[in-house]
N, C-alpha and C. Protein backbone atom coordinates (compact mmCIF):
# COMPACT_ATOMS: atom_id res chain seq x y z
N UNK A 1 0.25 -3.48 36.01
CA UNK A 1 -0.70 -2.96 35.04
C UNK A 1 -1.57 -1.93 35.76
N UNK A 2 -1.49 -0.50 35.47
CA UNK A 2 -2.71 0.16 35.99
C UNK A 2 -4.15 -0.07 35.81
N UNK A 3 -4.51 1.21 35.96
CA UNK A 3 -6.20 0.63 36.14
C UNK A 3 -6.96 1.17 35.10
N UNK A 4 -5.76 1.82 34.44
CA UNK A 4 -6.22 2.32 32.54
C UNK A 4 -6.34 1.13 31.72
N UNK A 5 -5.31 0.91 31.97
CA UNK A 5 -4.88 -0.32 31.26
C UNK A 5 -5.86 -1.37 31.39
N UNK A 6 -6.33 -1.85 32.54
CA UNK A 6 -7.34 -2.85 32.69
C UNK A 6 -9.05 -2.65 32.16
N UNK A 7 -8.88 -1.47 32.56
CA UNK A 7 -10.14 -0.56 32.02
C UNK A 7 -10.26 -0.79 30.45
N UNK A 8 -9.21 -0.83 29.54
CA UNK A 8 -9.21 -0.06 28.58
C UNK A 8 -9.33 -1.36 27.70
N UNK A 9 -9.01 -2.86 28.38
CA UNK A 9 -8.55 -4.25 27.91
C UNK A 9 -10.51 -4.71 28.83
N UNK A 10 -11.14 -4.26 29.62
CA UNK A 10 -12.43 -4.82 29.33
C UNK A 10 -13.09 -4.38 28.67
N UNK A 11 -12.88 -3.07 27.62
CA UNK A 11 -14.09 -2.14 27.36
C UNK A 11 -13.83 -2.78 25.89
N UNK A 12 -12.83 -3.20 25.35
CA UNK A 12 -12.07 -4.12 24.09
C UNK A 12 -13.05 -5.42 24.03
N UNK A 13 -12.93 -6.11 25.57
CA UNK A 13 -13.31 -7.47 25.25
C UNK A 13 -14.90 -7.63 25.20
N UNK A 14 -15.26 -6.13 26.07
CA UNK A 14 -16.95 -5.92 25.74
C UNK A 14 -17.52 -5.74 24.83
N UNK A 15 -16.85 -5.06 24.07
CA UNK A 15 -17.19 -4.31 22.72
C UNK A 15 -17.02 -5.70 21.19
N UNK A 16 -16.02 -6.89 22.14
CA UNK A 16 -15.53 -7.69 21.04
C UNK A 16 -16.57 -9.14 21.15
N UNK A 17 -17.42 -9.11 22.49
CA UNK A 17 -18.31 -9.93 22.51
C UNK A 17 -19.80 -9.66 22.32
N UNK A 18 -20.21 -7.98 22.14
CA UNK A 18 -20.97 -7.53 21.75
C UNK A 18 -21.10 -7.68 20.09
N UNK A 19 -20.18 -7.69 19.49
CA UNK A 19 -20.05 -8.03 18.21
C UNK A 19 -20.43 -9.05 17.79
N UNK A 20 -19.62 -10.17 18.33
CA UNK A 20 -20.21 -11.53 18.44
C UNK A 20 -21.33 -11.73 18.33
N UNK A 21 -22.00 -11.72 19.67
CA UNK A 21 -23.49 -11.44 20.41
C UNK A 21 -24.37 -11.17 19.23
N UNK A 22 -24.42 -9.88 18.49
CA UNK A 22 -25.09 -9.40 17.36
C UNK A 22 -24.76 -10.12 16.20
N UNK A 23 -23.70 -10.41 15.92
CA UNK A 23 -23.65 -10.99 14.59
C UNK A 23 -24.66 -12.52 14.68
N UNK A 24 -24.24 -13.51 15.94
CA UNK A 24 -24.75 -14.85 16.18
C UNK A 24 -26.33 -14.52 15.95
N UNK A 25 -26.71 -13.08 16.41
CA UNK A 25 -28.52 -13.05 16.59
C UNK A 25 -28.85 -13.02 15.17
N UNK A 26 -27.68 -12.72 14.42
CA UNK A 26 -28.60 -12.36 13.17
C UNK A 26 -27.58 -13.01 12.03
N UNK A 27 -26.95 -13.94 12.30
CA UNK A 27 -26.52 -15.24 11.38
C UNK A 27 -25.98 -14.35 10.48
N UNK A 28 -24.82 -13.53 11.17
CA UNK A 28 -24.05 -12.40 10.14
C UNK A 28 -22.85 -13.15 10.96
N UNK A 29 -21.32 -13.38 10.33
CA UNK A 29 -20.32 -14.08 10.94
C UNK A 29 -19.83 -12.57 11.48
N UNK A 30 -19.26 -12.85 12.63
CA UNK A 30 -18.68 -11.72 13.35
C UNK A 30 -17.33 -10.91 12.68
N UNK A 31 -17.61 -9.92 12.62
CA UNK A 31 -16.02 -9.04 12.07
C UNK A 31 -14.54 -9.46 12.40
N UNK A 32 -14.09 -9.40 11.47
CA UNK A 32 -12.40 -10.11 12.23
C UNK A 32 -12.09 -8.61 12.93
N UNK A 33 -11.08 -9.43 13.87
CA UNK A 33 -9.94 -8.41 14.78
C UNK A 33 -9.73 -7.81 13.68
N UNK A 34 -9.60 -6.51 14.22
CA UNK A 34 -8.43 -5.77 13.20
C UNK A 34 -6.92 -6.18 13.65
N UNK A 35 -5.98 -5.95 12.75
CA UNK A 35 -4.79 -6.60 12.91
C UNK A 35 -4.12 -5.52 14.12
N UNK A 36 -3.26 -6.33 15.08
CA UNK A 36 -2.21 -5.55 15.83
C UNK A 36 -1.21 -4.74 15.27
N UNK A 37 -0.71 -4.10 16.33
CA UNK A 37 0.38 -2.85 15.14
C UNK A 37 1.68 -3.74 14.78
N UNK A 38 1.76 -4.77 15.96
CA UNK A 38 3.09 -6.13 15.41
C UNK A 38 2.60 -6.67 13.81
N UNK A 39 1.47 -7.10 14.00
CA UNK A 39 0.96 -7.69 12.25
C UNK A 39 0.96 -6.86 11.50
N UNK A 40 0.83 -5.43 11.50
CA UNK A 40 0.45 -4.35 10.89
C UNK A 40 2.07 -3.92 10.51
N UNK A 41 3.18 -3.92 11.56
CA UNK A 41 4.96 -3.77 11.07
C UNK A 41 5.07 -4.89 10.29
N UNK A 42 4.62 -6.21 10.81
CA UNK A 42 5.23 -7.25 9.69
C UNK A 42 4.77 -6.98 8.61
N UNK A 43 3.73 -7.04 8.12
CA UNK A 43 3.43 -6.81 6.74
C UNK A 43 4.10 -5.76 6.07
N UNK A 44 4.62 -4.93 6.73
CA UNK A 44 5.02 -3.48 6.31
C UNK A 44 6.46 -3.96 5.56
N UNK A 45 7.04 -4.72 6.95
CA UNK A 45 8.77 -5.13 6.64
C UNK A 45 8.72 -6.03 5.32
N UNK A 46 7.82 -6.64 4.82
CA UNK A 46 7.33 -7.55 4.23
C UNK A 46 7.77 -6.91 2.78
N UNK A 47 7.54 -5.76 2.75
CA UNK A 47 7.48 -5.40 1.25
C UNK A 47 8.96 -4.35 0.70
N UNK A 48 9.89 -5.09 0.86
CA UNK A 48 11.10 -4.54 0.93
C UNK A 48 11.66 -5.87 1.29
N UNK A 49 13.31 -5.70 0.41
CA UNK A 49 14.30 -6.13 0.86
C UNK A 49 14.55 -6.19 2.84
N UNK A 50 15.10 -7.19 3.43
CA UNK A 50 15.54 -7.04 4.84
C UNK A 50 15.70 -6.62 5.45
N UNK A 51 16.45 -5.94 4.70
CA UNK A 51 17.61 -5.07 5.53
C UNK A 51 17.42 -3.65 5.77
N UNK A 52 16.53 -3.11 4.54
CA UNK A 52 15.54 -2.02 4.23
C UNK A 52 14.75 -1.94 5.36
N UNK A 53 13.36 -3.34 5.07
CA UNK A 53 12.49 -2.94 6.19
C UNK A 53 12.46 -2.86 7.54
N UNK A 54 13.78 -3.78 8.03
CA UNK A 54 14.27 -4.22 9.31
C UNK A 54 14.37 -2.08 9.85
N UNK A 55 15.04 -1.59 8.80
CA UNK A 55 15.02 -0.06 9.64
C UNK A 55 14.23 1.11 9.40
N UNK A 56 13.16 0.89 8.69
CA UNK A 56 12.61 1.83 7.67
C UNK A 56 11.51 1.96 9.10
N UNK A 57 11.09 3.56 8.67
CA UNK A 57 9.69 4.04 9.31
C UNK A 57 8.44 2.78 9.26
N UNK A 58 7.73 2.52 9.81
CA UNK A 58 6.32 2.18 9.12
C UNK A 58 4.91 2.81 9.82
N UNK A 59 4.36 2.94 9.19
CA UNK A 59 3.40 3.82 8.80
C UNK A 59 2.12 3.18 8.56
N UNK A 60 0.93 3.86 8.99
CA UNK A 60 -0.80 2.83 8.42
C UNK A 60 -1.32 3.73 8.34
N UNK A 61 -2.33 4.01 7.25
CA UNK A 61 -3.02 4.98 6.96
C UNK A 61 -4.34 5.06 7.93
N UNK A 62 -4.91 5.98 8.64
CA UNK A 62 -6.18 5.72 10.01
C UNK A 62 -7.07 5.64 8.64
N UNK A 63 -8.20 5.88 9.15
CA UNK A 63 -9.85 5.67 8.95
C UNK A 63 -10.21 7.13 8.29
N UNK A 64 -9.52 8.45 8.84
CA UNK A 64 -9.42 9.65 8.53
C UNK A 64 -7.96 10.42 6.72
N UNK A 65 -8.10 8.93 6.59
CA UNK A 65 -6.67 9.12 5.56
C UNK A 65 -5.49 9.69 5.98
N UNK A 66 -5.20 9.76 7.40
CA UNK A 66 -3.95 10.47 7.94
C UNK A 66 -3.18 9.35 8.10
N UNK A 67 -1.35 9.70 8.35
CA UNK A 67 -1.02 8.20 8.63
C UNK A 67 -0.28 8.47 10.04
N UNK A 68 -0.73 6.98 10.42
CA UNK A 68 -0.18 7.23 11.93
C UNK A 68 1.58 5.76 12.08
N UNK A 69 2.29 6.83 13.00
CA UNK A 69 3.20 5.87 12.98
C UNK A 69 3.77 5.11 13.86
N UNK A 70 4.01 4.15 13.06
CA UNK A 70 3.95 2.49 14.14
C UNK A 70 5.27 2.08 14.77
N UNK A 71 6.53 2.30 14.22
CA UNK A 71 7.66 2.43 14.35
C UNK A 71 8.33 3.89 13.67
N UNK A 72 9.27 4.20 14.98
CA UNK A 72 10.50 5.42 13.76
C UNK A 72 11.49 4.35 13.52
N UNK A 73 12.08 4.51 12.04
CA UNK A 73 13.15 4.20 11.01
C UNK A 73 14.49 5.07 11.56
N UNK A 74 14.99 4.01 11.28
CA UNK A 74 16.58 4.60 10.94
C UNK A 74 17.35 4.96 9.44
N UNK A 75 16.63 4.54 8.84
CA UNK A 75 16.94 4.77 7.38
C UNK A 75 16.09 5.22 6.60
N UNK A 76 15.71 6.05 5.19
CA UNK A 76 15.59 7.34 4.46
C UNK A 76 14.05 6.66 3.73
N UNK A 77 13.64 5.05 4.57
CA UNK A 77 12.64 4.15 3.63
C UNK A 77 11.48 4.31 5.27
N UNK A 78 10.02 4.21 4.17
CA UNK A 78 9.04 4.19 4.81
C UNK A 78 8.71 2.83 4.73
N UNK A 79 7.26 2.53 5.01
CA UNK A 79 7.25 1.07 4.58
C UNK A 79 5.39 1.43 5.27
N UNK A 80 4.33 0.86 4.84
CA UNK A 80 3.19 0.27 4.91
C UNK A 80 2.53 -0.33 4.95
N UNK A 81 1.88 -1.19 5.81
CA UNK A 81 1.08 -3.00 5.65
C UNK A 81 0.17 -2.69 4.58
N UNK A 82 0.10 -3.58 4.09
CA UNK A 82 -1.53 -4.41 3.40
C UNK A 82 -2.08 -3.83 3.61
N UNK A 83 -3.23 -3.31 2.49
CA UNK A 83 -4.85 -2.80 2.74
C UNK A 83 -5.83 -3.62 2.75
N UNK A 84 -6.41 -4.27 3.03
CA UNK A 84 -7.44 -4.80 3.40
C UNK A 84 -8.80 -4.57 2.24
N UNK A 85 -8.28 -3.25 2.24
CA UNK A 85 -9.70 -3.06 1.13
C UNK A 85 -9.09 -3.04 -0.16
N UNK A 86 -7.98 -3.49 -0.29
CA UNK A 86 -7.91 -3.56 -1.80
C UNK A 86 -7.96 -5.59 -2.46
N UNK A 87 -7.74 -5.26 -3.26
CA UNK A 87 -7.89 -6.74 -3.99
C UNK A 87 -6.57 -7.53 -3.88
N UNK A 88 -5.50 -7.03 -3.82
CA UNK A 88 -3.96 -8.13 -4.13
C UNK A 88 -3.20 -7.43 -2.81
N UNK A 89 -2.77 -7.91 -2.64
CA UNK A 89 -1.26 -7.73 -1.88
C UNK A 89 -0.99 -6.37 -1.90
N UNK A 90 -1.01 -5.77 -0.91
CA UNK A 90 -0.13 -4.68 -1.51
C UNK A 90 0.59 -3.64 -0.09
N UNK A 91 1.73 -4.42 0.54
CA UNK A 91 2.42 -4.02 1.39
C UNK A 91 3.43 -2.89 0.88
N UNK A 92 4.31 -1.74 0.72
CA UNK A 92 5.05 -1.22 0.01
C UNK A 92 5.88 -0.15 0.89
N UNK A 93 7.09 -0.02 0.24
CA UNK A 93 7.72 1.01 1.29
C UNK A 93 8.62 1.76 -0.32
N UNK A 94 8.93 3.18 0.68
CA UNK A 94 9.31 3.96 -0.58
C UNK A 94 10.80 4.67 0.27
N UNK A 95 11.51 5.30 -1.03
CA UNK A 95 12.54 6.14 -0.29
C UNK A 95 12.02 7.62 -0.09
N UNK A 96 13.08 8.73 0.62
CA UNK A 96 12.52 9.68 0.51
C UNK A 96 11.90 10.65 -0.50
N UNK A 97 12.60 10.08 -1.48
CA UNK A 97 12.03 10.77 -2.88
C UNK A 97 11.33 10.66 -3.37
N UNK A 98 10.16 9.46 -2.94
CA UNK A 98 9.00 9.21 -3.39
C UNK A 98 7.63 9.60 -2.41
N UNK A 99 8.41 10.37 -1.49
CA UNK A 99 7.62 11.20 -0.43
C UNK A 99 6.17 11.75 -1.17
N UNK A 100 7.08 12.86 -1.84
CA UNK A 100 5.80 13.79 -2.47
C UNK A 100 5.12 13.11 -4.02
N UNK A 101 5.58 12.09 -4.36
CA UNK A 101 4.79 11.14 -5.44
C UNK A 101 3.56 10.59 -4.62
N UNK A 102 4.22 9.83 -3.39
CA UNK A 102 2.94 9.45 -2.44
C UNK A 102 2.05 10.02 -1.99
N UNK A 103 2.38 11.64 -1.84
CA UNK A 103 1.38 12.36 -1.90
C UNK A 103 0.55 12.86 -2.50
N UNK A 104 1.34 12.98 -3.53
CA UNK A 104 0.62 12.68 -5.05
C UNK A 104 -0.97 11.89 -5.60
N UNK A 105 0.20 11.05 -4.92
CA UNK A 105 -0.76 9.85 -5.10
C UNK A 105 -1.87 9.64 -4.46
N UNK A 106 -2.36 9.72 -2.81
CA UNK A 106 -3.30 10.01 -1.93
C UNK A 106 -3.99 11.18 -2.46
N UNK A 107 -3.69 12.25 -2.58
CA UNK A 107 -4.34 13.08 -2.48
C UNK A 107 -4.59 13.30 -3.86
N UNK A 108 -4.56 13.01 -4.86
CA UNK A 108 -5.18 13.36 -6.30
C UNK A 108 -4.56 14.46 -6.95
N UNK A 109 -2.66 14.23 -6.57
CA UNK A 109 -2.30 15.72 -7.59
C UNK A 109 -0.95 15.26 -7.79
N UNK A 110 -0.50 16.09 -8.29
CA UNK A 110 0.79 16.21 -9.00
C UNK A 110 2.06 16.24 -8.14
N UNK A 111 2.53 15.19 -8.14
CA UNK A 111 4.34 14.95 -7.42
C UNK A 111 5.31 16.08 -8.21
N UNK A 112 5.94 16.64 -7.14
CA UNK A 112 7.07 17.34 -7.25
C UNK A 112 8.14 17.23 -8.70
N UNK A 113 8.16 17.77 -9.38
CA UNK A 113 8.95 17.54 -10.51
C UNK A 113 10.75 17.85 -9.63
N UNK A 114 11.51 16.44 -10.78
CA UNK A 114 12.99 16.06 -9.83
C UNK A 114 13.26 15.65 -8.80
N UNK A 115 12.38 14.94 -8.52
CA UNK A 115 12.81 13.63 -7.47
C UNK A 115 11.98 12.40 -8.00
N UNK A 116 13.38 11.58 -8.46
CA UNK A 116 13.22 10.38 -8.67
C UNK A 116 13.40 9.34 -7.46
N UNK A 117 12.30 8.50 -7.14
CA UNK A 117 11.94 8.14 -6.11
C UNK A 117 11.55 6.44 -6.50
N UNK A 118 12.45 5.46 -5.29
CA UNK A 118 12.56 4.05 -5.54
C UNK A 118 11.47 3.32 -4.32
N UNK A 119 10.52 2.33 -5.54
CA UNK A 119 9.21 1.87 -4.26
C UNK A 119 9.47 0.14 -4.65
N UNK A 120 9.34 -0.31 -3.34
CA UNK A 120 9.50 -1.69 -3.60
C UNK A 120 8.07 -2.37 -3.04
N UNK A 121 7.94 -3.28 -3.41
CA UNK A 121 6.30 -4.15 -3.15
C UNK A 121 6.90 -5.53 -3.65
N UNK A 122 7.48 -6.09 -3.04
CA UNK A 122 7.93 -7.64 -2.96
C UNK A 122 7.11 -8.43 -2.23
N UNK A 123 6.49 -8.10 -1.50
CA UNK A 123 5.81 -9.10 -0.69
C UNK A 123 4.52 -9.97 -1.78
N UNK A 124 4.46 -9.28 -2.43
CA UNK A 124 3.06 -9.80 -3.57
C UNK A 124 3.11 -8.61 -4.57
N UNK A 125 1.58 -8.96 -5.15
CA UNK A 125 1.21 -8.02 -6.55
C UNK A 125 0.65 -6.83 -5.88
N UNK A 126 -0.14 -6.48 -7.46
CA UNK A 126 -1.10 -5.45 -7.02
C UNK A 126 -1.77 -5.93 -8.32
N UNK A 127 -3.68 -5.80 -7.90
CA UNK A 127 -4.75 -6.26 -8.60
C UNK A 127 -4.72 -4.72 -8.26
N UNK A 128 -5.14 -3.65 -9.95
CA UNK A 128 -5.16 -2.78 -10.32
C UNK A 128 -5.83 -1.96 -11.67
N UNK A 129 -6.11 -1.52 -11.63
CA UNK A 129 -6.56 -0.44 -13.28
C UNK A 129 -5.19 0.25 -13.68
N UNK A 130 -4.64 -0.61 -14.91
CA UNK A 130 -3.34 -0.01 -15.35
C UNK A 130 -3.51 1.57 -16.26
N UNK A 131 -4.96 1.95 -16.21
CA UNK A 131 -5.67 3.17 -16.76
C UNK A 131 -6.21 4.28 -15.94
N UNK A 132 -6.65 3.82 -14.43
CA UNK A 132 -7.70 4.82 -14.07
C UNK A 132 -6.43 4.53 -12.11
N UNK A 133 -5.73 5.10 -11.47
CA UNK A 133 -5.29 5.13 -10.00
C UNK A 133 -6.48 4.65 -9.29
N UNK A 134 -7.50 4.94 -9.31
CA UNK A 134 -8.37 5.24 -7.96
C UNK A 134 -9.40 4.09 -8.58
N UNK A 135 -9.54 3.34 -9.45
CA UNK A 135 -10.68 2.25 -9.56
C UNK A 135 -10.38 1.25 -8.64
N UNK A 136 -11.51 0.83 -7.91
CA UNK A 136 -11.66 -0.07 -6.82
C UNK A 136 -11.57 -1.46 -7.35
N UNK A 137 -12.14 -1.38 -8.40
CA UNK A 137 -12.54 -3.28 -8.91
C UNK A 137 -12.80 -3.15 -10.20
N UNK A 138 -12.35 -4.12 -10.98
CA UNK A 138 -12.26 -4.35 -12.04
C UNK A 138 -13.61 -4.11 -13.15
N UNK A 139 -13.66 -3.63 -14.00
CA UNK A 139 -14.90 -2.77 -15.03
C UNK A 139 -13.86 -3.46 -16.51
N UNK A 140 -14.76 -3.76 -17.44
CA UNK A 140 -14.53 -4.00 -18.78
C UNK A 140 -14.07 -2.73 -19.54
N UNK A 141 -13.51 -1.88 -19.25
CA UNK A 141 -13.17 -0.46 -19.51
C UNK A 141 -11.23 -0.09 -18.77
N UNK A 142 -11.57 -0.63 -17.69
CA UNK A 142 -10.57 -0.14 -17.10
C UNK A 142 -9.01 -0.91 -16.97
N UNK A 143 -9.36 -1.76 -17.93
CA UNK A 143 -8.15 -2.69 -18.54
C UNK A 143 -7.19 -3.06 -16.62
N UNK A 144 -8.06 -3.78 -16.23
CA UNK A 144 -7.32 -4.16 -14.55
C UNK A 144 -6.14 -5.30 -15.15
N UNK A 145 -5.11 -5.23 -14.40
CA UNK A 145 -3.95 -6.01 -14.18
C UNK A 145 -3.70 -6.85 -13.07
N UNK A 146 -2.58 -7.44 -13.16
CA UNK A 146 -2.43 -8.51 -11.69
C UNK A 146 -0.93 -8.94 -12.12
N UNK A 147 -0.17 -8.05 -10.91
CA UNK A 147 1.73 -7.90 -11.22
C UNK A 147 2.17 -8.49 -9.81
N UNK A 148 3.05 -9.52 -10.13
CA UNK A 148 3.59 -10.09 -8.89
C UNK A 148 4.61 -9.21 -8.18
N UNK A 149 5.49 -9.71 -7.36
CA UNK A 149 5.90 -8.89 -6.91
C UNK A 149 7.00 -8.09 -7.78
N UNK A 150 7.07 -6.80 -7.76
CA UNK A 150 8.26 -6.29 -8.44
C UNK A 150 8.66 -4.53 -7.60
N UNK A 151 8.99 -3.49 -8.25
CA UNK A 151 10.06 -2.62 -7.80
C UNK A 151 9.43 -1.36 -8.81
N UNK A 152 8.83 -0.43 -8.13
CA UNK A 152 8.20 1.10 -8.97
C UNK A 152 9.72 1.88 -9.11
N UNK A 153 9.52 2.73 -10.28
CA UNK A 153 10.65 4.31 -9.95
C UNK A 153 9.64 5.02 -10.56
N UNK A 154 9.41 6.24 -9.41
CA UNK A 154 8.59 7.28 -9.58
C UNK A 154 9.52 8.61 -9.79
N UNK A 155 8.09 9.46 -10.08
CA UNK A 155 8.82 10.68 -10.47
C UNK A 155 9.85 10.86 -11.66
N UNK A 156 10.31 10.04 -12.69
CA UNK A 156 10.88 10.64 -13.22
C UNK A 156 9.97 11.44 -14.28
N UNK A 157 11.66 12.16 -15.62
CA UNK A 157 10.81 13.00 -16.30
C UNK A 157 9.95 11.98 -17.03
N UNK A 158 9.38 12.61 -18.07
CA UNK A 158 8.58 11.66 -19.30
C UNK A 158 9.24 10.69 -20.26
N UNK A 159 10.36 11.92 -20.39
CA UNK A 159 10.97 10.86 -21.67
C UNK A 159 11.43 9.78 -21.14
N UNK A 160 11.68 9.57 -19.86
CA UNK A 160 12.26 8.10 -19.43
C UNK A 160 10.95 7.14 -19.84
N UNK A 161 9.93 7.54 -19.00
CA UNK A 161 8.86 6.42 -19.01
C UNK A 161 8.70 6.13 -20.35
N UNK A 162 9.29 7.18 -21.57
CA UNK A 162 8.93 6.91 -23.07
C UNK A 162 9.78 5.70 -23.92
N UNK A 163 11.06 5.11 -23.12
CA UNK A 163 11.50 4.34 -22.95
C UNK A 163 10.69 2.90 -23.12
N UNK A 164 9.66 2.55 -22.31
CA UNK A 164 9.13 1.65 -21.97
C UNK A 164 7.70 1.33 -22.62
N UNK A 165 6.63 0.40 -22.39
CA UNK A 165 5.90 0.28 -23.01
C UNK A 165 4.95 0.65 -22.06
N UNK A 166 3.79 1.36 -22.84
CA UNK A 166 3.16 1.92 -22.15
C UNK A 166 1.48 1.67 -22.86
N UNK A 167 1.34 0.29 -23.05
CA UNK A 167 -0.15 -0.56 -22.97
C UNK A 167 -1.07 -0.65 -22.36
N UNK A 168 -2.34 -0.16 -22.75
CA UNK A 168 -3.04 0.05 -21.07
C UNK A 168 -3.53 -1.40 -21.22
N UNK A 169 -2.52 -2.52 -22.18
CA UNK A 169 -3.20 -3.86 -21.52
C UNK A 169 -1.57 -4.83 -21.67
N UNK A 170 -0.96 -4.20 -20.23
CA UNK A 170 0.66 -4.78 -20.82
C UNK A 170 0.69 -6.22 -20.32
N UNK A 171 2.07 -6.66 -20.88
CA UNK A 171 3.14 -8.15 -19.94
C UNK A 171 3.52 -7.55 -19.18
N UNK A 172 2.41 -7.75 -17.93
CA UNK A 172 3.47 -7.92 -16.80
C UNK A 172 5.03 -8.57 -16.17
N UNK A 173 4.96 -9.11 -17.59
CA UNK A 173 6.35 -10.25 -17.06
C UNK A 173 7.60 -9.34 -17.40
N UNK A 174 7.33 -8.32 -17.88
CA UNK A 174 8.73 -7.38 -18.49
C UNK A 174 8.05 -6.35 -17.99
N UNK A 175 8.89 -5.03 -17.58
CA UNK A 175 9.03 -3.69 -17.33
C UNK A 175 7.90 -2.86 -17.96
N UNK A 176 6.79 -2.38 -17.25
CA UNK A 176 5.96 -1.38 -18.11
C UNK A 176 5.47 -0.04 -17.75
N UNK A 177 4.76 0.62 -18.11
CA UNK A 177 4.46 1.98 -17.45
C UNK A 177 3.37 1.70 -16.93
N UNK A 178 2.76 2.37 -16.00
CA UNK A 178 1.32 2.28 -15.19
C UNK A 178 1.14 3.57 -15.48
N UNK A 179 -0.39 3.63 -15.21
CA UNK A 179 -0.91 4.89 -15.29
C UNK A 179 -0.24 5.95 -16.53
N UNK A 180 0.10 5.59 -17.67
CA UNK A 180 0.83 5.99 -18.67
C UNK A 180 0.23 7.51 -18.99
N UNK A 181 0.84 8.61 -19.08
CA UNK A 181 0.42 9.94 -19.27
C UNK A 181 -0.52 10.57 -18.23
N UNK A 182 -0.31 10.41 -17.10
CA UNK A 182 -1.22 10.69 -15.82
C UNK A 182 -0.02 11.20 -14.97
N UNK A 183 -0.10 12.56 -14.39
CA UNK A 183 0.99 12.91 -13.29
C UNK A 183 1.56 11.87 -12.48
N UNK A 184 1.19 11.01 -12.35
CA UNK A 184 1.58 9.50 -11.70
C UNK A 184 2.19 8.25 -11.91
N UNK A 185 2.22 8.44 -13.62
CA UNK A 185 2.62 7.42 -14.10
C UNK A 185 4.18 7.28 -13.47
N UNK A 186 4.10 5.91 -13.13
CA UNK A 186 5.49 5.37 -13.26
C UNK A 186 6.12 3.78 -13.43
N UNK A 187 7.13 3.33 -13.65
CA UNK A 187 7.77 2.20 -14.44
C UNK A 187 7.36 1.03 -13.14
N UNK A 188 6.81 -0.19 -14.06
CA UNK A 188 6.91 -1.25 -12.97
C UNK A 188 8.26 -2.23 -13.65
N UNK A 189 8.51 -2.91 -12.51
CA UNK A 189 10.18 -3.97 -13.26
C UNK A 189 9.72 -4.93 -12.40
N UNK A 190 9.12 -5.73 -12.82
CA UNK A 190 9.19 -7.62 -11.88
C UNK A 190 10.25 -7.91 -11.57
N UNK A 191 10.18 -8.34 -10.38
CA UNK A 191 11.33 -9.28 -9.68
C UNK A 191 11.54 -10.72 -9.91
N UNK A 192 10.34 -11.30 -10.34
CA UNK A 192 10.39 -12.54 -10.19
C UNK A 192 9.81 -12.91 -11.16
């Protein structure tokens, strides 16, 4: 072990008993660890089929909304742990075609028209506003949902999603649209 390395593993354990230290003075419970980048891949592999996540990129969004990456993939699927700041579950990995939907999606605009793009989130739900993308927590307005685990297709055209039901207060237990008439909208299908 060099002397970075040792350096770099006391300035961690200083910084992690200083925390402590302050929280105990002032009867605040101390901050959890943030998760390792091993807990941070599992959760990722988590939200996909096996065999998928076993080769897929994974990816964590920093503090700066950039994403930094945790493993390279061998196959055409990304994959993402758990947010922490959201309310349900929500580990997910996408193919490449749902690249620029995801960007879409982060950044507040419009996915690429013609690429239909396959997102899986098996590991759990998502506690959500089936009306508004970006609501944090649930408002008597914003008709919030709670979908176990199931399987997005993004990007298609409209008339597909016109197919489906598109309630801003649906059954989750059958196939519905999210975000219905919003550059974003796309089909949820339960798995389970």
């Amino acid at each position: 072990m060099d002397s970075r390395n040792i350096t770099a593993g006391l300035v961690a354990s200083a910084a992690l008993m200083s925390t402590a230290l302050i929280a105990q003075a002032t009867d605040q419970p101390a901050a959890k660890p943030a998760p390792t980048d091993q807990q941070l891949i599992a959760s990722a592999m988590s939200a996909a089929p096996a065999a998928v996540g076993k080769a897929a990129t994974i990816v964590v969004m920093t503090a700066d909304g950039k994403m930094r990456t945790l493993r390279k993939g061998t196959n055409a699927f990304t994959c993402m742990p758990d947010s922490p700041e959201t309310p349900g579950p929500d580990p997910m990995c996408w193919d490449k075609n749902s690249d620029g939907w995801m960007q879409a999606f982060m950044h507040h605009g419009t996915p690429p028209a013609g690429k239909v793009g396959l997102m899986y989130m098996l590991a759990g739900g998502t506690d959500a506003s089936n009306t508004d993308p970006y609501a944090t927590k649930p408002t008597a307005k914003n008709h919030w949902v709670k979908t176990g685990p199931h399987i997005m297709i993004v990007g298609a055209d409209a008339a597909f999603y016109d197919q489906y039901p598109k309630s801003a207060d649906p059954d989750t237990s059958s196939p519905y649209v999210m975000w219905a008439g919003t550059p974003i909208q796309h089909l949820m299908a339960p798995v389970k």
